[in-house]
Every structure is written in C-alpha cells, then in structure tokens.
PDB file of N, CA and C in Angstrom:
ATOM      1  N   UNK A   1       4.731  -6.045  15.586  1.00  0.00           N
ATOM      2  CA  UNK A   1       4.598  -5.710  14.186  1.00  0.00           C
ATOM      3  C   UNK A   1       5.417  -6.715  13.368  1.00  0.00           C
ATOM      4  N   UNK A   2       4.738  -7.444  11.921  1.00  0.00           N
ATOM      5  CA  UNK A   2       5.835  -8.398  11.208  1.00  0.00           C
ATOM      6  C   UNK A   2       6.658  -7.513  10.752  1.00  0.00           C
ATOM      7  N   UNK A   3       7.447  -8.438   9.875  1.00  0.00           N
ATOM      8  CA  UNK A   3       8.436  -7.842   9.258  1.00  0.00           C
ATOM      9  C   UNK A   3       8.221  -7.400   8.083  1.00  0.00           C
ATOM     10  N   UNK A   4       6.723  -7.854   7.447  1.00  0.00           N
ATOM     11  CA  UNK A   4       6.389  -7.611   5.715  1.00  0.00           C
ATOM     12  C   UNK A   4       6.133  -5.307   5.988  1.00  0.00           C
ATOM     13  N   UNK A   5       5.375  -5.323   7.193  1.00  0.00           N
ATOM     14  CA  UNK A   5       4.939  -3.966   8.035  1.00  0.00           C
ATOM     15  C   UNK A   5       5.960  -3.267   7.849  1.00  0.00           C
ATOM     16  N   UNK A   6       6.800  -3.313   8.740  1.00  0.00           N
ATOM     17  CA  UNK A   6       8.161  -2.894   9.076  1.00  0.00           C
ATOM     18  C   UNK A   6       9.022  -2.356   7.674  1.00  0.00           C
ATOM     19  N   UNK A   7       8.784  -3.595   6.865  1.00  0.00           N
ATOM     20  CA  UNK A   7       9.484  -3.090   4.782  1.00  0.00           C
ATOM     21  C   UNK A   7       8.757  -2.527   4.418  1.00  0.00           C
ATOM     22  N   UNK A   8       7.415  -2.171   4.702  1.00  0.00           N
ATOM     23  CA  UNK A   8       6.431  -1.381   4.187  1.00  0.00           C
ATOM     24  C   UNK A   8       6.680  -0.022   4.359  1.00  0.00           C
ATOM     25  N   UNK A   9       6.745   0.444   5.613  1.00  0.00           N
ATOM     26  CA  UNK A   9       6.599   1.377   6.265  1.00  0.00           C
ATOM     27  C   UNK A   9       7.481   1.914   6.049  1.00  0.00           C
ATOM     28  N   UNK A  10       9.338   1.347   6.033  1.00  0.00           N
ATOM     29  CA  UNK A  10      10.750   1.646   5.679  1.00  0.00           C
ATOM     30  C   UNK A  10      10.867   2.140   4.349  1.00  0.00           C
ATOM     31  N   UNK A  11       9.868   1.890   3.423  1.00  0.00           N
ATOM     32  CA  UNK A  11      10.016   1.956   1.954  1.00  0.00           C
ATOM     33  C   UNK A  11       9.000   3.732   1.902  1.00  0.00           C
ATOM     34  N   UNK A  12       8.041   3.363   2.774  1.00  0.00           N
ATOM     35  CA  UNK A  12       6.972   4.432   2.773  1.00  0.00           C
ATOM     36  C   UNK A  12       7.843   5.722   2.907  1.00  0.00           C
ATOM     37  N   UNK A  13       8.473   5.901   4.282  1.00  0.00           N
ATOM     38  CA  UNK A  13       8.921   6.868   4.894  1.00  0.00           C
ATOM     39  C   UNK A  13      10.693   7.293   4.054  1.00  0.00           C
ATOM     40  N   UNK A  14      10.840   6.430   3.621  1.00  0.00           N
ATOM     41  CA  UNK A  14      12.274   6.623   2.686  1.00  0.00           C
ATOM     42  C   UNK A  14      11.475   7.216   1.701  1.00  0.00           C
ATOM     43  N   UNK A  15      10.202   7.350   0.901  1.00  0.00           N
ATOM     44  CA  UNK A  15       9.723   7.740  -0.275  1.00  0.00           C
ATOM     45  C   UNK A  15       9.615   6.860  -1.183  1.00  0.00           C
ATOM     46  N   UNK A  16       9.723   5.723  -0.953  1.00  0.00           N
ATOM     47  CA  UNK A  16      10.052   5.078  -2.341  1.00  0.00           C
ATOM     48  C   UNK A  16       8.922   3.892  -2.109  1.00  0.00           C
ATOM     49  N   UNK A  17       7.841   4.966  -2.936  1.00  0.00           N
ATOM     50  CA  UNK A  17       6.488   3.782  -3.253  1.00  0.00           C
ATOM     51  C   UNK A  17       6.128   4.497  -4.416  1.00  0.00           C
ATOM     52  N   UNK A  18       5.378   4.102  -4.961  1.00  0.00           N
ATOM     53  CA  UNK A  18       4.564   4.463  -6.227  1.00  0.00           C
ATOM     54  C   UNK A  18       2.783   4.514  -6.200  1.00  0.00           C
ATOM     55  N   UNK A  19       2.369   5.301  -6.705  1.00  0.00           N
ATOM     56  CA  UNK A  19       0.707   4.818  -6.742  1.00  0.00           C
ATOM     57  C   UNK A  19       0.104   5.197  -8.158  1.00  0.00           C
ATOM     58  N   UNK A  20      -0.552   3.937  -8.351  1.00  0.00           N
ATOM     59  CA  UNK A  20      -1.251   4.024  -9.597  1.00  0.00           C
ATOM     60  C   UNK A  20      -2.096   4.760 -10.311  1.00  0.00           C
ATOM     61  N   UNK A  21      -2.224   5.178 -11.373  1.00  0.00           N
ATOM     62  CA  UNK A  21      -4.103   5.444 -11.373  1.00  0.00           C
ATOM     63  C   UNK A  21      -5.120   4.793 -10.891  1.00  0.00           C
ATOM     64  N   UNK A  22      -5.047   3.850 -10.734  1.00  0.00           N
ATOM     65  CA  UNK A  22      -6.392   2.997 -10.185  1.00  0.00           C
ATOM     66  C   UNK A  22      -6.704   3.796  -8.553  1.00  0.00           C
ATOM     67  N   UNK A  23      -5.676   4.228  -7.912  1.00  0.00           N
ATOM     68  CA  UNK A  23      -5.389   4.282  -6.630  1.00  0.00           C
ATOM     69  C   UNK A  23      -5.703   5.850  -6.851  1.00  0.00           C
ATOM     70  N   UNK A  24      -4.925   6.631  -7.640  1.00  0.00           N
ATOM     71  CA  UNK A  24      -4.915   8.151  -7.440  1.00  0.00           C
ATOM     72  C   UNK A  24      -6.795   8.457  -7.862  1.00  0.00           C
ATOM     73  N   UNK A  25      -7.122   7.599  -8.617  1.00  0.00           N
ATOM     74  CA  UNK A  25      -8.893   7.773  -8.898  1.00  0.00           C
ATOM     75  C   UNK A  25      -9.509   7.332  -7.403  1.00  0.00           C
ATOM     76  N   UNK A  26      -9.204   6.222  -6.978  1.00  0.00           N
ATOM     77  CA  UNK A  26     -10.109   6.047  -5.865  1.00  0.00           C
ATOM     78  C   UNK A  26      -9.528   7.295  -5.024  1.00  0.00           C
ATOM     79  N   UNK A  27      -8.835   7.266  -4.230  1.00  0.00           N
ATOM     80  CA  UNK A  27      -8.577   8.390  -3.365  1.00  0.00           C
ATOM     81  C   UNK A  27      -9.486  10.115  -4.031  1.00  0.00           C
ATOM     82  N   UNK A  28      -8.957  10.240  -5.395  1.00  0.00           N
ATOM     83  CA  UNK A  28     -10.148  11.240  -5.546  1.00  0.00           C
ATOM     84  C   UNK A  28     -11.527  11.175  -5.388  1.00  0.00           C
ATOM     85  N   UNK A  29     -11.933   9.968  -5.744  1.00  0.00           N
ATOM     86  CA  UNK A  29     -13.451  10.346  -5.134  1.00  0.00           C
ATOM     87  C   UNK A  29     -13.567   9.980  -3.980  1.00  0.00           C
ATOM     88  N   UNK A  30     -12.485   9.626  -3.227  1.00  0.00           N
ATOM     89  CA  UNK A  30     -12.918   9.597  -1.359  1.00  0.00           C
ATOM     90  C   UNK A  30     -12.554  10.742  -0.698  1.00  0.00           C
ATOM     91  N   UNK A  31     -12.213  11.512  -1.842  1.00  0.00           N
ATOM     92  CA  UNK A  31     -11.466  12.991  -0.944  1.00  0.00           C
ATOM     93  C   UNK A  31     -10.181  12.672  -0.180  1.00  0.00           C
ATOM     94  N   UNK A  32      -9.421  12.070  -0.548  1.00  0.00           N
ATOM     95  CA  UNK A  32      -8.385  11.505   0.090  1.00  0.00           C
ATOM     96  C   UNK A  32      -7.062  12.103  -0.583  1.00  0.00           C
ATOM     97  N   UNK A  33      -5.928  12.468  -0.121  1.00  0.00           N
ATOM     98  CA  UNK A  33      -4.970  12.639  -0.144  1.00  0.00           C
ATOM     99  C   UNK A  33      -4.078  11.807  -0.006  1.00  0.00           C
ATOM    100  N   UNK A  34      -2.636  11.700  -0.811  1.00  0.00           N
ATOM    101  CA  UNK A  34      -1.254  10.962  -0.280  1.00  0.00           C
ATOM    102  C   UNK A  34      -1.023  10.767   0.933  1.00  0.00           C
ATOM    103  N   UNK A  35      -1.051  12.484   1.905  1.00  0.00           N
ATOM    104  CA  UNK A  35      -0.672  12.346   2.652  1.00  0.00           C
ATOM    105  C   UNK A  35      -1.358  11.103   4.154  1.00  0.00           C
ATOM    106  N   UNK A  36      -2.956  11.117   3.488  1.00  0.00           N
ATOM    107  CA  UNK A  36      -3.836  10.465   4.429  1.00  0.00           C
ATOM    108  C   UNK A  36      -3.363   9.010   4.113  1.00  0.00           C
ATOM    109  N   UNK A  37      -3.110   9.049   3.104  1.00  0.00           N
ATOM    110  CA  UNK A  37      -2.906   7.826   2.688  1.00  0.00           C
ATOM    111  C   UNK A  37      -1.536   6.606   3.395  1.00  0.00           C
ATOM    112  N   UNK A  38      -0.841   7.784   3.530  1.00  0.00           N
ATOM    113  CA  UNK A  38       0.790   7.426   3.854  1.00  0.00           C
ATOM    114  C   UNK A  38       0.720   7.373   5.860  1.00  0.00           C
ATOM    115  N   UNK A  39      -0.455   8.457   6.033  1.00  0.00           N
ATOM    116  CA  UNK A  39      -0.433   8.227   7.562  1.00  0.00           C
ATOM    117  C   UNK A  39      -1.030   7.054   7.864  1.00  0.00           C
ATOM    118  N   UNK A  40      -2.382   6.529   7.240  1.00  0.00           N
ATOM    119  CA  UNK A  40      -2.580   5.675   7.454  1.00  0.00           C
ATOM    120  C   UNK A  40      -1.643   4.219   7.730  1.00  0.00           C
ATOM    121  N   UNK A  41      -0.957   4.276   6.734  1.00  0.00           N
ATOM    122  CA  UNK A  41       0.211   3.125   6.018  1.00  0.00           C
ATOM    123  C   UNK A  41       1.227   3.412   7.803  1.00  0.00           C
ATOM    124  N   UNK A  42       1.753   4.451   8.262  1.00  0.00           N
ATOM    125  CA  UNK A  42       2.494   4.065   9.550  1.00  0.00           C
ATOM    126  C   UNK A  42       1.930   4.494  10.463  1.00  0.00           C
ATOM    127  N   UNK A  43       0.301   4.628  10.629  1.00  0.00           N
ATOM    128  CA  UNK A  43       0.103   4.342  12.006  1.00  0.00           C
ATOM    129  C   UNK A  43      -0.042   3.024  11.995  1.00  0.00           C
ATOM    130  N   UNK A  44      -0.339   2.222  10.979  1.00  0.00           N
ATOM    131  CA  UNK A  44      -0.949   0.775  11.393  1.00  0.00           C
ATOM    132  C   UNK A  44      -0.148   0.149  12.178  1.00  0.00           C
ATOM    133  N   UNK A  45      -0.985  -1.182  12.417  1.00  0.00           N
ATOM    134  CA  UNK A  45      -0.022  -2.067  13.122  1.00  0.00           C
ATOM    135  C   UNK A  45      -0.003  -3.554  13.082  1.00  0.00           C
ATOM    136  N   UNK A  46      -0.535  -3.575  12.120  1.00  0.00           N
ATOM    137  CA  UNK A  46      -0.722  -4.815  11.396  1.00  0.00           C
ATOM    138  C   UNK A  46      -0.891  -5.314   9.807  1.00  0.00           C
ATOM    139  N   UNK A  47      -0.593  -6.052   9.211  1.00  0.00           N
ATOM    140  CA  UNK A  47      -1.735  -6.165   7.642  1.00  0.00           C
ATOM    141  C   UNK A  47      -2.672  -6.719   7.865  1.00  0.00           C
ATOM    142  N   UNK A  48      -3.907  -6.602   7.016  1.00  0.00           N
ATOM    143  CA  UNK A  48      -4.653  -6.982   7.545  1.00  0.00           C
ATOM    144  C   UNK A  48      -4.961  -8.541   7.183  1.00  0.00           C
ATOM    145  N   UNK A  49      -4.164  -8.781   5.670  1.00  0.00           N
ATOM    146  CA  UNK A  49      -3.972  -9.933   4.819  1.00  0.00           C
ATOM    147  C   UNK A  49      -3.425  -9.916   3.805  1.00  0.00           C
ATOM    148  N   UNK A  50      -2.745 -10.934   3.471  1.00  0.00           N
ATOM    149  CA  UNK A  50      -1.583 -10.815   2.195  1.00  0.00           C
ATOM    150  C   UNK A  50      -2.840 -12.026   0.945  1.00  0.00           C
ATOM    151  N   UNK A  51      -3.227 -11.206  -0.532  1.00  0.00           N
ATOM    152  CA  UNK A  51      -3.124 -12.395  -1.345  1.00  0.00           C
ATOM    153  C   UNK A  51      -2.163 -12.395  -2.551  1.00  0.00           C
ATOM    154  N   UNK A  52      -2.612 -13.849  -2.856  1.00  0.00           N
ATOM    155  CA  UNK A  52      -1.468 -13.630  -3.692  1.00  0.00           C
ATOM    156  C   UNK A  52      -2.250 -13.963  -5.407  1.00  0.00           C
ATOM    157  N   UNK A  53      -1.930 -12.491  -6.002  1.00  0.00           N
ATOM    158  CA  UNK A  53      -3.130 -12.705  -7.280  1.00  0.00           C
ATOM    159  C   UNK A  53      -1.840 -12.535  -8.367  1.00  0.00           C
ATOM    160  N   UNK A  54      -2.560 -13.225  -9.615  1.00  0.00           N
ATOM    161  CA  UNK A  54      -1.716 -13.891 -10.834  1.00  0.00           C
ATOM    162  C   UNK A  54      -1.726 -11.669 -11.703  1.00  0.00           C
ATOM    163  N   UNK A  55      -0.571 -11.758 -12.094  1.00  0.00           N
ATOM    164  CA  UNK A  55      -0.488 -10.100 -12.809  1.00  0.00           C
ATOM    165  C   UNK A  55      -0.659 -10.458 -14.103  1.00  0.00           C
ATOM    166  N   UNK A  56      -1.591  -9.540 -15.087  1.00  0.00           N
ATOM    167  CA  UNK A  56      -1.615 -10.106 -16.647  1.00  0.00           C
ATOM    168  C   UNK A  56      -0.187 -10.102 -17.137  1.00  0.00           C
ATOM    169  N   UNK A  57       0.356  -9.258 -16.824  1.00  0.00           N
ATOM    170  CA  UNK A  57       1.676  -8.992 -17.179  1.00  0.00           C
ATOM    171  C   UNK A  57       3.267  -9.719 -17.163  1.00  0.00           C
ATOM    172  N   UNK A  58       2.457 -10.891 -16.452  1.00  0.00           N
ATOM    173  CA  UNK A  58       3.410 -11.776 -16.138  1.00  0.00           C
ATOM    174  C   UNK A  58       3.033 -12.843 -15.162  1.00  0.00           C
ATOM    175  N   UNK A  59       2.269 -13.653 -16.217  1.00  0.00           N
ATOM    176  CA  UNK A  59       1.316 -14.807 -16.302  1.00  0.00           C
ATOM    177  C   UNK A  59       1.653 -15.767 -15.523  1.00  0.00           C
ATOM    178  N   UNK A  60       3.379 -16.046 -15.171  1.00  0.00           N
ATOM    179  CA  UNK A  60       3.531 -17.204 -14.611  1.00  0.00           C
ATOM    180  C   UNK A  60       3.718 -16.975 -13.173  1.00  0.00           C
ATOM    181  N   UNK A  61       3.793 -15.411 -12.949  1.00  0.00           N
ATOM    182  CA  UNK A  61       4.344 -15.073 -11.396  1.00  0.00           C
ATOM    183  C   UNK A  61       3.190 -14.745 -10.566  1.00  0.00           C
ATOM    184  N   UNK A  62       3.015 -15.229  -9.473  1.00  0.00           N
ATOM    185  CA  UNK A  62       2.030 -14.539  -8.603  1.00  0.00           C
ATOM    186  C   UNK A  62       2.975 -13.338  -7.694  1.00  0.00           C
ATOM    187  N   UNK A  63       2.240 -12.512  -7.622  1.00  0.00           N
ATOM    188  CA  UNK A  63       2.461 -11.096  -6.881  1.00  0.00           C
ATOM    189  C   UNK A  63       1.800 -11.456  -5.406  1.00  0.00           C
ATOM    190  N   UNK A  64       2.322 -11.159  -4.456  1.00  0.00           N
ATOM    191  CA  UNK A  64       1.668 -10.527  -3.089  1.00  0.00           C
ATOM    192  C   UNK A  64       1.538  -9.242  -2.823  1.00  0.00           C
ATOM    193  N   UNK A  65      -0.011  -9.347  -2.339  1.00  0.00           N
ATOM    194  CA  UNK A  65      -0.363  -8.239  -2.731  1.00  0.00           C
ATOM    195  C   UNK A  65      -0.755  -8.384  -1.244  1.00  0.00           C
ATOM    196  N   UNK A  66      -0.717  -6.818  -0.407  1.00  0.00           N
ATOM    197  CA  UNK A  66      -1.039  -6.846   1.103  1.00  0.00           C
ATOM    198  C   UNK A  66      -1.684  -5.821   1.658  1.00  0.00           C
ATOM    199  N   UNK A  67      -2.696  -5.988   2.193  1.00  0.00           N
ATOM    200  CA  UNK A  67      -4.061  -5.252   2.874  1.00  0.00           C
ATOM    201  C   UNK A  67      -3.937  -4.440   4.038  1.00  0.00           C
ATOM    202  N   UNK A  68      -3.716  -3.512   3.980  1.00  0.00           N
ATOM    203  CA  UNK A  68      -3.894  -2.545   5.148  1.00  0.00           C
ATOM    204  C   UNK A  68      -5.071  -1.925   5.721  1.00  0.00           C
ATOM    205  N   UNK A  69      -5.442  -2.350   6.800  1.00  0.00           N
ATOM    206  CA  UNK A  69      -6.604  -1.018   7.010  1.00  0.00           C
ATOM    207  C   UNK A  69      -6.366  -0.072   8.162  1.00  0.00           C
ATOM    208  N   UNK A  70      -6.416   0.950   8.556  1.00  0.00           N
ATOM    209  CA  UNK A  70      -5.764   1.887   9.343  1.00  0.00           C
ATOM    210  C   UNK A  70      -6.258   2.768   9.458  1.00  0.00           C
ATOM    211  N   UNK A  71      -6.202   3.889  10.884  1.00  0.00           N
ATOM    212  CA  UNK A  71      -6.796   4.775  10.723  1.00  0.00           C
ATOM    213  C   UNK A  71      -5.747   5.769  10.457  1.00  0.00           C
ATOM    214  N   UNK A  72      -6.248   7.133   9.873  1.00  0.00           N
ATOM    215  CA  UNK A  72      -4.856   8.609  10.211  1.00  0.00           C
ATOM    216  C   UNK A  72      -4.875   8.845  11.758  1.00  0.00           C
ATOM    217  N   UNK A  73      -4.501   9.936  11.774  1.00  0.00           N
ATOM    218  CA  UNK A  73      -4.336  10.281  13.189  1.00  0.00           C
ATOM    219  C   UNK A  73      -5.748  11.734  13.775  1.00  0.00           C
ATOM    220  N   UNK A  74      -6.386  11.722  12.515  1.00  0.00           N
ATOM    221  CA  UNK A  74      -7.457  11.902  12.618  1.00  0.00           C
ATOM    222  C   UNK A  74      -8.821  11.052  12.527  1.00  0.00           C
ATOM    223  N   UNK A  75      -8.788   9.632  12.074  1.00  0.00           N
ATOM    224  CA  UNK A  75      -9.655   8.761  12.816  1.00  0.00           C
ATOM    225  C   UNK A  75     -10.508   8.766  11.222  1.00  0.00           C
ATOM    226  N   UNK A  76      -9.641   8.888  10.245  1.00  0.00           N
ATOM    227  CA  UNK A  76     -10.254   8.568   9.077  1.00  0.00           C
ATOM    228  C   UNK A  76      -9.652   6.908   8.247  1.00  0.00           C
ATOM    229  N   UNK A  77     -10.630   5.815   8.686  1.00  0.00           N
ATOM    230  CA  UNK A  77     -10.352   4.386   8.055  1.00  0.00           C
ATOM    231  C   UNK A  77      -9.700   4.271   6.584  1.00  0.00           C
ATOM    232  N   UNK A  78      -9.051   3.918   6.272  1.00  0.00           N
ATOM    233  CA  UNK A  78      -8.415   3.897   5.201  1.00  0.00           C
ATOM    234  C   UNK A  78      -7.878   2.613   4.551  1.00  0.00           C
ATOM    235  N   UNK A  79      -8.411   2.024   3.594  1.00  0.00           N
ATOM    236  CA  UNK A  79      -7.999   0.563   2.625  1.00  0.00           C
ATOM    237  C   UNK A  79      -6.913   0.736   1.830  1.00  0.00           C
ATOM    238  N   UNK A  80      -5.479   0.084   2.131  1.00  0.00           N
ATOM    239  CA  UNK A  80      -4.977  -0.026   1.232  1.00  0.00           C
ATOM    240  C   UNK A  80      -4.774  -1.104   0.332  1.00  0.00           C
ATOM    241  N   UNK A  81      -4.275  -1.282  -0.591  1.00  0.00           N
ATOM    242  CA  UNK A  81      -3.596  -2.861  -1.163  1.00  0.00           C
ATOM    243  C   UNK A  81      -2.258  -2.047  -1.981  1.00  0.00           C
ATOM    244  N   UNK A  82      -1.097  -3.096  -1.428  1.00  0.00           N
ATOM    245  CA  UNK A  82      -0.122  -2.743  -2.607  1.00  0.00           C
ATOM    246  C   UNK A  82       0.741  -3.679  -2.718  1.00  0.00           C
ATOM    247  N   UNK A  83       2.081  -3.756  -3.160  1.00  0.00           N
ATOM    248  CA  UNK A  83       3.082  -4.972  -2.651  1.00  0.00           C
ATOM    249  C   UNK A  83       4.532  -4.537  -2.795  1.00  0.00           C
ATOM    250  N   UNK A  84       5.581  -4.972  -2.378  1.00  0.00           N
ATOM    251  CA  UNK A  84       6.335  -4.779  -2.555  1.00  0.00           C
ATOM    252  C   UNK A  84       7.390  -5.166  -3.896  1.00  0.00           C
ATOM    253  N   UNK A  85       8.549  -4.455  -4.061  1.00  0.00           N
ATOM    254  CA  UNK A  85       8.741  -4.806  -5.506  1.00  0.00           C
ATOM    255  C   UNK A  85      10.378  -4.444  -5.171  1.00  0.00           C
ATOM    256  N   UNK A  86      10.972  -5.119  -5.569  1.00  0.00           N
ATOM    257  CA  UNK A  86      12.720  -4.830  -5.754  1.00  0.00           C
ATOM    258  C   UNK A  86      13.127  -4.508  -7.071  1.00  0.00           C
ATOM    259  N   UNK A  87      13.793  -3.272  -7.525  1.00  0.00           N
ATOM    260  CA  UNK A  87      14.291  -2.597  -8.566  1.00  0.00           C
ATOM    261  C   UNK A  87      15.440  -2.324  -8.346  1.00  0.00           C
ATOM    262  N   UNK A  88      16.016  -1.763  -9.501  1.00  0.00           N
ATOM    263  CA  UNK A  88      17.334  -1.404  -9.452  1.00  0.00           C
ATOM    264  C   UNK A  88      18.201  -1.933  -8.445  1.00  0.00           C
ATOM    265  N   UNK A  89      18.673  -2.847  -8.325  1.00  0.00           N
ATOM    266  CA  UNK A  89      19.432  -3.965  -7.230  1.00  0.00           C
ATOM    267  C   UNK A  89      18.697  -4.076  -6.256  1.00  0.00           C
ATOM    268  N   UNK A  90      19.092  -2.846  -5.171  1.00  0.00           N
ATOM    269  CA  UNK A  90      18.485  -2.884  -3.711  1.00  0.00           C
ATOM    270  C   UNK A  90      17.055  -2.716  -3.044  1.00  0.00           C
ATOM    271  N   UNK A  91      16.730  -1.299  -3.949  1.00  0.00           N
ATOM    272  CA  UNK A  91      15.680  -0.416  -3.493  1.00  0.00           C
ATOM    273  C   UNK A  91      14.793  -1.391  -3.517  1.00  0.00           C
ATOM    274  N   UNK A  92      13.815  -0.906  -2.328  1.00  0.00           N
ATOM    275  CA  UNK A  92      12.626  -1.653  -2.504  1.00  0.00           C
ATOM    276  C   UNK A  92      11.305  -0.708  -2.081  1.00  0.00           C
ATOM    277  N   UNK A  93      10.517  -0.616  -3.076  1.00  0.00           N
ATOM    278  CA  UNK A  93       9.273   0.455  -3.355  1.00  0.00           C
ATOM    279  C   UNK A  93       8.290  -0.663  -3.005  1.00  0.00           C
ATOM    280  N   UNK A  94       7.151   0.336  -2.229  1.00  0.00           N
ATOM    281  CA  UNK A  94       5.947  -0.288  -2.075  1.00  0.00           C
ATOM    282  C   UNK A  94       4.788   0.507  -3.519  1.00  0.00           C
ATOM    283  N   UNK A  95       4.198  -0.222  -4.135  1.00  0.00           N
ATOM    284  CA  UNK A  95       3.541  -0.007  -5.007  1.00  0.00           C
ATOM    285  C   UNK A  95       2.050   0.164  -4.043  1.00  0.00           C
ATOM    286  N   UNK A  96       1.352   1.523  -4.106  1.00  0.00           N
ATOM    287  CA  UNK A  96       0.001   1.650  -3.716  1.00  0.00           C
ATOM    288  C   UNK A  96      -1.395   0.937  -5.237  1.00  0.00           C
ATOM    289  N   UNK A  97      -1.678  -0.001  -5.213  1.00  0.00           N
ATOM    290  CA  UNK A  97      -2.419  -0.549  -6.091  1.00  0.00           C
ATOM    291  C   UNK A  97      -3.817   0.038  -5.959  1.00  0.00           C
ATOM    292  N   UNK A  98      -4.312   0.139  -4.765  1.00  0.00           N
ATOM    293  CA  UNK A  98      -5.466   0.532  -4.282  1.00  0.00           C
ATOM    294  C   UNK A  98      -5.585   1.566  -3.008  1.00  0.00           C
ATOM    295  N   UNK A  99      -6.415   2.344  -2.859  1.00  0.00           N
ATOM    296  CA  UNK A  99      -6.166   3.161  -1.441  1.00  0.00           C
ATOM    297  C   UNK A  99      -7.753   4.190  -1.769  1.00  0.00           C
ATOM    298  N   UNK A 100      -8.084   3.592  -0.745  1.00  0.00           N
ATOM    299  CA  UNK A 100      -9.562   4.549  -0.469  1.00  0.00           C
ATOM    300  C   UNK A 100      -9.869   4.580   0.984  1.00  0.00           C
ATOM    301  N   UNK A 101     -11.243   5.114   1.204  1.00  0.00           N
ATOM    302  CA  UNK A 101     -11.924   5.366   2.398  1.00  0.00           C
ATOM    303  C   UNK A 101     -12.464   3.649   2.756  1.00  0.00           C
ATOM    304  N   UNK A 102     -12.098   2.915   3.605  1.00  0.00           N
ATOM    305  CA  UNK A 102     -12.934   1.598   3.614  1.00  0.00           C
ATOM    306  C   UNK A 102     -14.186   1.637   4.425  1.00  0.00           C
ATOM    307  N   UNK A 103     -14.284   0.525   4.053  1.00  0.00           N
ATOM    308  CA  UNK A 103     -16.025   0.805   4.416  1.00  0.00           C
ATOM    309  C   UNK A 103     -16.681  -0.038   5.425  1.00  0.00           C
TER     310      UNK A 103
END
C-alpha cells in the first residue's frame, strides 16, 4: 500500500474528512451511504490514480485529486475522488469531492 493510501485512510478512520454536496447528491441517487462510502475508502488497496486539476478558487494552485475504486465488504464497487488538505497546522482531512456507485 503507498503512502498517499495509508494518509487517506489515517485521516478517514480519525474522522477527519469532509464531503461535499456534489458527493452527498451522487451517493443519494446511488443509494449510497457514508458509511459505504468510508468502507470502501479502507478496504482498498490501492489508488487507482492521482490528477492533478487547476481549483477556480485558486487559479494558480493545482490540487491532487485521487481515485479510489473499491469494493465494501459487501461487494458493492464504489468511485471515489477526493484529496488531501492540511488545516489548522497539523490536521490533515481528506475531502470526499466525488463518491458514487462506479460503473
């Protein structure tokens, strides 16, 4: 497992991620839950790919943004995208950007 996984998963299971609307809408119409969402995120065992896309919000920085696909532990596929983000000195939250049923 890398190490981007490993901060993922550490951030997951400490609680400290966030998810968007963009993300809390898709998961509703996939019938999806946090919790499916979050199992997915530590059973994986890999990303599946990191890009790195420009944020309107801050034009000059590119964000990495990183792809999960995974199953729960009930065998339901699951897409994530999110990235990591450092706040308040230390903490470091994984932001859920995206999270549905993949296809």
């Amino acid at each position: 497992m890398d190490e981007t996984l490993r901060r993922i998963k550490r951030a997951v299971l400490a609680g400290n991620y966030r998810i968007t609307l963009k993300a809390e809408l898709e998961m509703y119409a996939d019938n999806l839950d946090e919790r499916d969402v979050i199992e997915s995120i530590l059973c994986a065992t890999r990303t599946h790919k990191m890009l790195r896309s420009s944020s309107p919000r801050h034009p000059r920085h590119r964000e990495c943004l990183h792809i999960i696909i995974s199953n729960t532990l009930d065998g339901i596929l699951i897409y994530s995208k999110g990235k990591l983000v450092r706040e308040e000195a230390l903490e470091v939250y994984y932001v859920f950007v995206s999270a549905k049923r993949a296809e």
